[in-house]
N, C-alpha and C. Protein backbone atom coordinates (compact mmCIF):
# COMPACT_ATOMS: atom_id res chain seq x y z
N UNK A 1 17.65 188.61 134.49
CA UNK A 1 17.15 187.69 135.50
C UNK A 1 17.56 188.25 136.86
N UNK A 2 16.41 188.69 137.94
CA UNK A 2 17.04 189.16 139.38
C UNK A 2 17.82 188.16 139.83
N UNK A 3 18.45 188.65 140.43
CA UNK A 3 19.11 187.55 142.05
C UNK A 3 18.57 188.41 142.69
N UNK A 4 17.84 187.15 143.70
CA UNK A 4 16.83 187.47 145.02
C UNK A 4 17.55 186.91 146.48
N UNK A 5 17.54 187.39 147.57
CA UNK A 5 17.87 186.95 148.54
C UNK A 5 16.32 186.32 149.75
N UNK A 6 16.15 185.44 149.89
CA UNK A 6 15.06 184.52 149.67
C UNK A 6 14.89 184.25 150.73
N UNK A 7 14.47 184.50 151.89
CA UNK A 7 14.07 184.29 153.77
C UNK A 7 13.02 183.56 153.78
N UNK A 8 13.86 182.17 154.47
CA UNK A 8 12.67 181.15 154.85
C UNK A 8 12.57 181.12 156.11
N UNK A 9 11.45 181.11 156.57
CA UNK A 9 11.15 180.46 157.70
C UNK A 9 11.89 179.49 158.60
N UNK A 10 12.81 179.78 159.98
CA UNK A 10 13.72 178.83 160.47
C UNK A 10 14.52 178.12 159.75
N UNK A 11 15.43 179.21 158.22
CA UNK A 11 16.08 178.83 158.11
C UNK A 11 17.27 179.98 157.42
N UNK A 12 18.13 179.49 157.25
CA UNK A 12 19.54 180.76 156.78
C UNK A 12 19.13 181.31 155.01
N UNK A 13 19.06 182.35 154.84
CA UNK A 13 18.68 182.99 153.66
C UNK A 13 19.20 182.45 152.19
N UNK A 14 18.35 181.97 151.12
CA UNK A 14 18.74 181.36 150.26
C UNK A 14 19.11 182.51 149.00
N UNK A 15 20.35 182.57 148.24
CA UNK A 15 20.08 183.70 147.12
C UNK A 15 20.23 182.92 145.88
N UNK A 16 20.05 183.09 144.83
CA UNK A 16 19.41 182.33 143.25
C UNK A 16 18.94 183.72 142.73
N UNK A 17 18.52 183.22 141.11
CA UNK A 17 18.16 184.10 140.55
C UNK A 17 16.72 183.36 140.25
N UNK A 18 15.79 184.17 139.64
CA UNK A 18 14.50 184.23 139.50
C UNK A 18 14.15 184.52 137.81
N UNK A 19 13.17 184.27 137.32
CA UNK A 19 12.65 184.89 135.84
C UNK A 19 11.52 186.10 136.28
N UNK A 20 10.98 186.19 137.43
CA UNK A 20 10.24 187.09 137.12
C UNK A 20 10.12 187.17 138.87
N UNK A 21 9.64 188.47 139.11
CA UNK A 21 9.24 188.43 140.76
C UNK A 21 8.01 188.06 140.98
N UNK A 22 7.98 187.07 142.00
CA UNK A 22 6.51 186.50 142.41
C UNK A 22 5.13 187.49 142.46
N UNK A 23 4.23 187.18 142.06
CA UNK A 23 3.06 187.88 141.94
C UNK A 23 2.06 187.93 143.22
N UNK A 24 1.67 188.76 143.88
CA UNK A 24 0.57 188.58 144.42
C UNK A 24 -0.29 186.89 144.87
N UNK A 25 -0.53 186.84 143.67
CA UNK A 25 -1.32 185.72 143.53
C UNK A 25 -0.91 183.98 143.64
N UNK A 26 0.38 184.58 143.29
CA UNK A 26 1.21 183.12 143.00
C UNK A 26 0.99 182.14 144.74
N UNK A 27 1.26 180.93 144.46
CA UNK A 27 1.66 180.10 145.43
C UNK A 27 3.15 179.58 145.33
N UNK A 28 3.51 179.40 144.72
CA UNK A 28 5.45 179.33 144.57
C UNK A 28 6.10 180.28 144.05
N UNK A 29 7.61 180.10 144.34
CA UNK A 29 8.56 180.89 143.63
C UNK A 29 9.49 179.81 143.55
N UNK A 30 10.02 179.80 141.77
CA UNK A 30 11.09 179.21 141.56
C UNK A 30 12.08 179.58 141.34
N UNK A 31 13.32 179.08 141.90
CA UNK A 31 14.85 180.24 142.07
C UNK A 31 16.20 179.00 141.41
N UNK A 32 16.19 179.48 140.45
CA UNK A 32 17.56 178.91 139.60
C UNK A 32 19.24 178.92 140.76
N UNK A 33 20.17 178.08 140.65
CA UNK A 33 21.24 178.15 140.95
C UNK A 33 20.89 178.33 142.68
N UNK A 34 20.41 177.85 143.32
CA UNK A 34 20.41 178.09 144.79
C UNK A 34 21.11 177.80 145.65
N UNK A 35 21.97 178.87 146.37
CA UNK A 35 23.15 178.73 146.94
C UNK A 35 22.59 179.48 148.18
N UNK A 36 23.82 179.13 149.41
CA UNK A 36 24.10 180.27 150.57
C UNK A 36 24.17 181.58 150.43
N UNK A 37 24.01 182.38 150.95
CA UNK A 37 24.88 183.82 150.92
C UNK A 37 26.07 183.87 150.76
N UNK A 38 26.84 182.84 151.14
CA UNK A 38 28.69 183.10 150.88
C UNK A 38 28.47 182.39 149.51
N UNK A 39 27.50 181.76 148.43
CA UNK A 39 27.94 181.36 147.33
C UNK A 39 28.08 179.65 147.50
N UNK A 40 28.16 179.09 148.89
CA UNK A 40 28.46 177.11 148.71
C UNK A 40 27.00 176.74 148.86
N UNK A 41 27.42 175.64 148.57
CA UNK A 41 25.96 174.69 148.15
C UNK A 41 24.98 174.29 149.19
N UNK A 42 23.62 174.37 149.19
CA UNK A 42 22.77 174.12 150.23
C UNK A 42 22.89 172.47 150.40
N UNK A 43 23.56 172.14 151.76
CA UNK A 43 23.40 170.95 152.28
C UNK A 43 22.33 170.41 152.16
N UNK A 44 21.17 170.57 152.37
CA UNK A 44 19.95 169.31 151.72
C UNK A 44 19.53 169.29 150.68
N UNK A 45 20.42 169.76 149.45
CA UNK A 45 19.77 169.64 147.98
C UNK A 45 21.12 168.92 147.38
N UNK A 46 20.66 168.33 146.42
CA UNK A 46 21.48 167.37 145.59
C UNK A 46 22.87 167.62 144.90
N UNK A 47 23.76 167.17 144.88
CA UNK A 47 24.74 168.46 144.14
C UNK A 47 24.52 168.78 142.64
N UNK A 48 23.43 168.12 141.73
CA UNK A 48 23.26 167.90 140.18
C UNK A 48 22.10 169.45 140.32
N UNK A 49 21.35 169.43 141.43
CA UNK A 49 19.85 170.45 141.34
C UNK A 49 20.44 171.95 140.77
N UNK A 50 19.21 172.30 139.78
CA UNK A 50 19.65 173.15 140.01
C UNK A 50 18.66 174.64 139.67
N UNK A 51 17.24 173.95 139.80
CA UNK A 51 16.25 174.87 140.35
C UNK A 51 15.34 174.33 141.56
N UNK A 52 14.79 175.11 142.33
CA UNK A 52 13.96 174.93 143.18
C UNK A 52 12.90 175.59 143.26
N UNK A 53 11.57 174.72 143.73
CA UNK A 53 10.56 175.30 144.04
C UNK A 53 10.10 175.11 145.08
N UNK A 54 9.73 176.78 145.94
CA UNK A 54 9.94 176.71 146.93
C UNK A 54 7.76 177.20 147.27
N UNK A 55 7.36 177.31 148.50
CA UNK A 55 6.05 177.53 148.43
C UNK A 55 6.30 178.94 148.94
N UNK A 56 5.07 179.73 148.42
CA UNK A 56 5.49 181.02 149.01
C UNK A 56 4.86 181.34 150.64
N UNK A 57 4.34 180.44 151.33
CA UNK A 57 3.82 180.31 152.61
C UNK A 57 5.14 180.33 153.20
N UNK A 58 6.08 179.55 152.96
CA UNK A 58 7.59 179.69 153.74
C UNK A 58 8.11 180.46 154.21
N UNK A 59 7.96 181.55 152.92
CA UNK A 59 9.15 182.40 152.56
C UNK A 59 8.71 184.08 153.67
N UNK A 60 9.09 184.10 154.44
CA UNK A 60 9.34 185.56 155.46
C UNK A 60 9.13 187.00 154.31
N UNK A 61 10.38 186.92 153.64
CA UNK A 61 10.48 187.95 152.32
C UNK A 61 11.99 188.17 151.74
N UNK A 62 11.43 188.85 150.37
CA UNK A 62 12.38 188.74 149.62
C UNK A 62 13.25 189.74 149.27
N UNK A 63 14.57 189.72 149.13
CA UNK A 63 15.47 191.33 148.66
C UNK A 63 15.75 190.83 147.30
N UNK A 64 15.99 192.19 146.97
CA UNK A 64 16.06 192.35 145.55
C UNK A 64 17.61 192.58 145.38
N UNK A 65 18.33 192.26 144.90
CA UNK A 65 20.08 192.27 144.84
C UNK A 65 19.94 193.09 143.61
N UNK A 66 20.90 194.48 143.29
CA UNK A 66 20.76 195.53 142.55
C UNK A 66 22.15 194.63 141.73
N UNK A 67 21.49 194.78 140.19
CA UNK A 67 22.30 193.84 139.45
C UNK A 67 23.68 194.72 138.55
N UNK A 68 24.51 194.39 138.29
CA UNK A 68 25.32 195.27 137.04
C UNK A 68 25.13 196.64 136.53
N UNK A 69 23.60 196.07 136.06
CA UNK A 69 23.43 197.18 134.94
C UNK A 69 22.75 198.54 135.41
N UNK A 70 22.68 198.43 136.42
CA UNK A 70 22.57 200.00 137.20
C UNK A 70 23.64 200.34 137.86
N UNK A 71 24.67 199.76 137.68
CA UNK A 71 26.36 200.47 137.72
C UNK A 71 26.79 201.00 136.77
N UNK A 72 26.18 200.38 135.61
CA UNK A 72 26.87 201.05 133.84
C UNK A 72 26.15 201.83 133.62
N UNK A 73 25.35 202.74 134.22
CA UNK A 73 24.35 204.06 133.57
C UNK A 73 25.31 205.60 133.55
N UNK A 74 25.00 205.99 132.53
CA UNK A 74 26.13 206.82 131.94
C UNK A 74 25.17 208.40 131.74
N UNK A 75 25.29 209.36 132.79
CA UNK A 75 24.75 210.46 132.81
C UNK A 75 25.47 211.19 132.25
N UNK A 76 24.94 212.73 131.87
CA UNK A 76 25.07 213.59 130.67
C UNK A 76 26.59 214.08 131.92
N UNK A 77 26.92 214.42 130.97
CA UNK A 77 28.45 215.24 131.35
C UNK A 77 29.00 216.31 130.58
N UNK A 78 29.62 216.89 131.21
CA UNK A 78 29.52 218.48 130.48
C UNK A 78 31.30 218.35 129.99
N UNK A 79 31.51 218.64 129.01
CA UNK A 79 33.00 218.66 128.31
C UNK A 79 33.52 220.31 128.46
């Protein structure tokens, strides 16, 4: 599952994770666990929420946060 860093329109950057990256075509993106950049909770959402759907007209654009598992890649090495 990415974590996306999520630029709205007149407002401070949202990061969550995603199931799939928005398509072309789509009109929303929905982002699981949606927090600040430092990780605390977005003041106008509920403290129980814990996906959002957001419209993709909002959204400025999106980064892609490079996850784990392209830190654990294990190239040939010579003994």
């Amino acid at each position: 599952m990415p974590t996306v860093l999520i630029h709205i329109s007149n407002e401070d950057p949202i990061m969550g994770e995603v199931l799939s990256l928005p398509e072309t075509t789509d009109q929303t993106i929905k982002v699981k666990n949606p927090r600040r950049r430092d990780g605390k909770d977005l003041h106008y959402l509920q403290a129980n929420v814990t996906e959002v759907i957001w419209p993709i007209a909002r959204v400025s654009f999106i980064e892609i946060i490079p996850g784990d598992q392209e830190d654990q890649i294990i190239g040939f090495v010579r003994e």
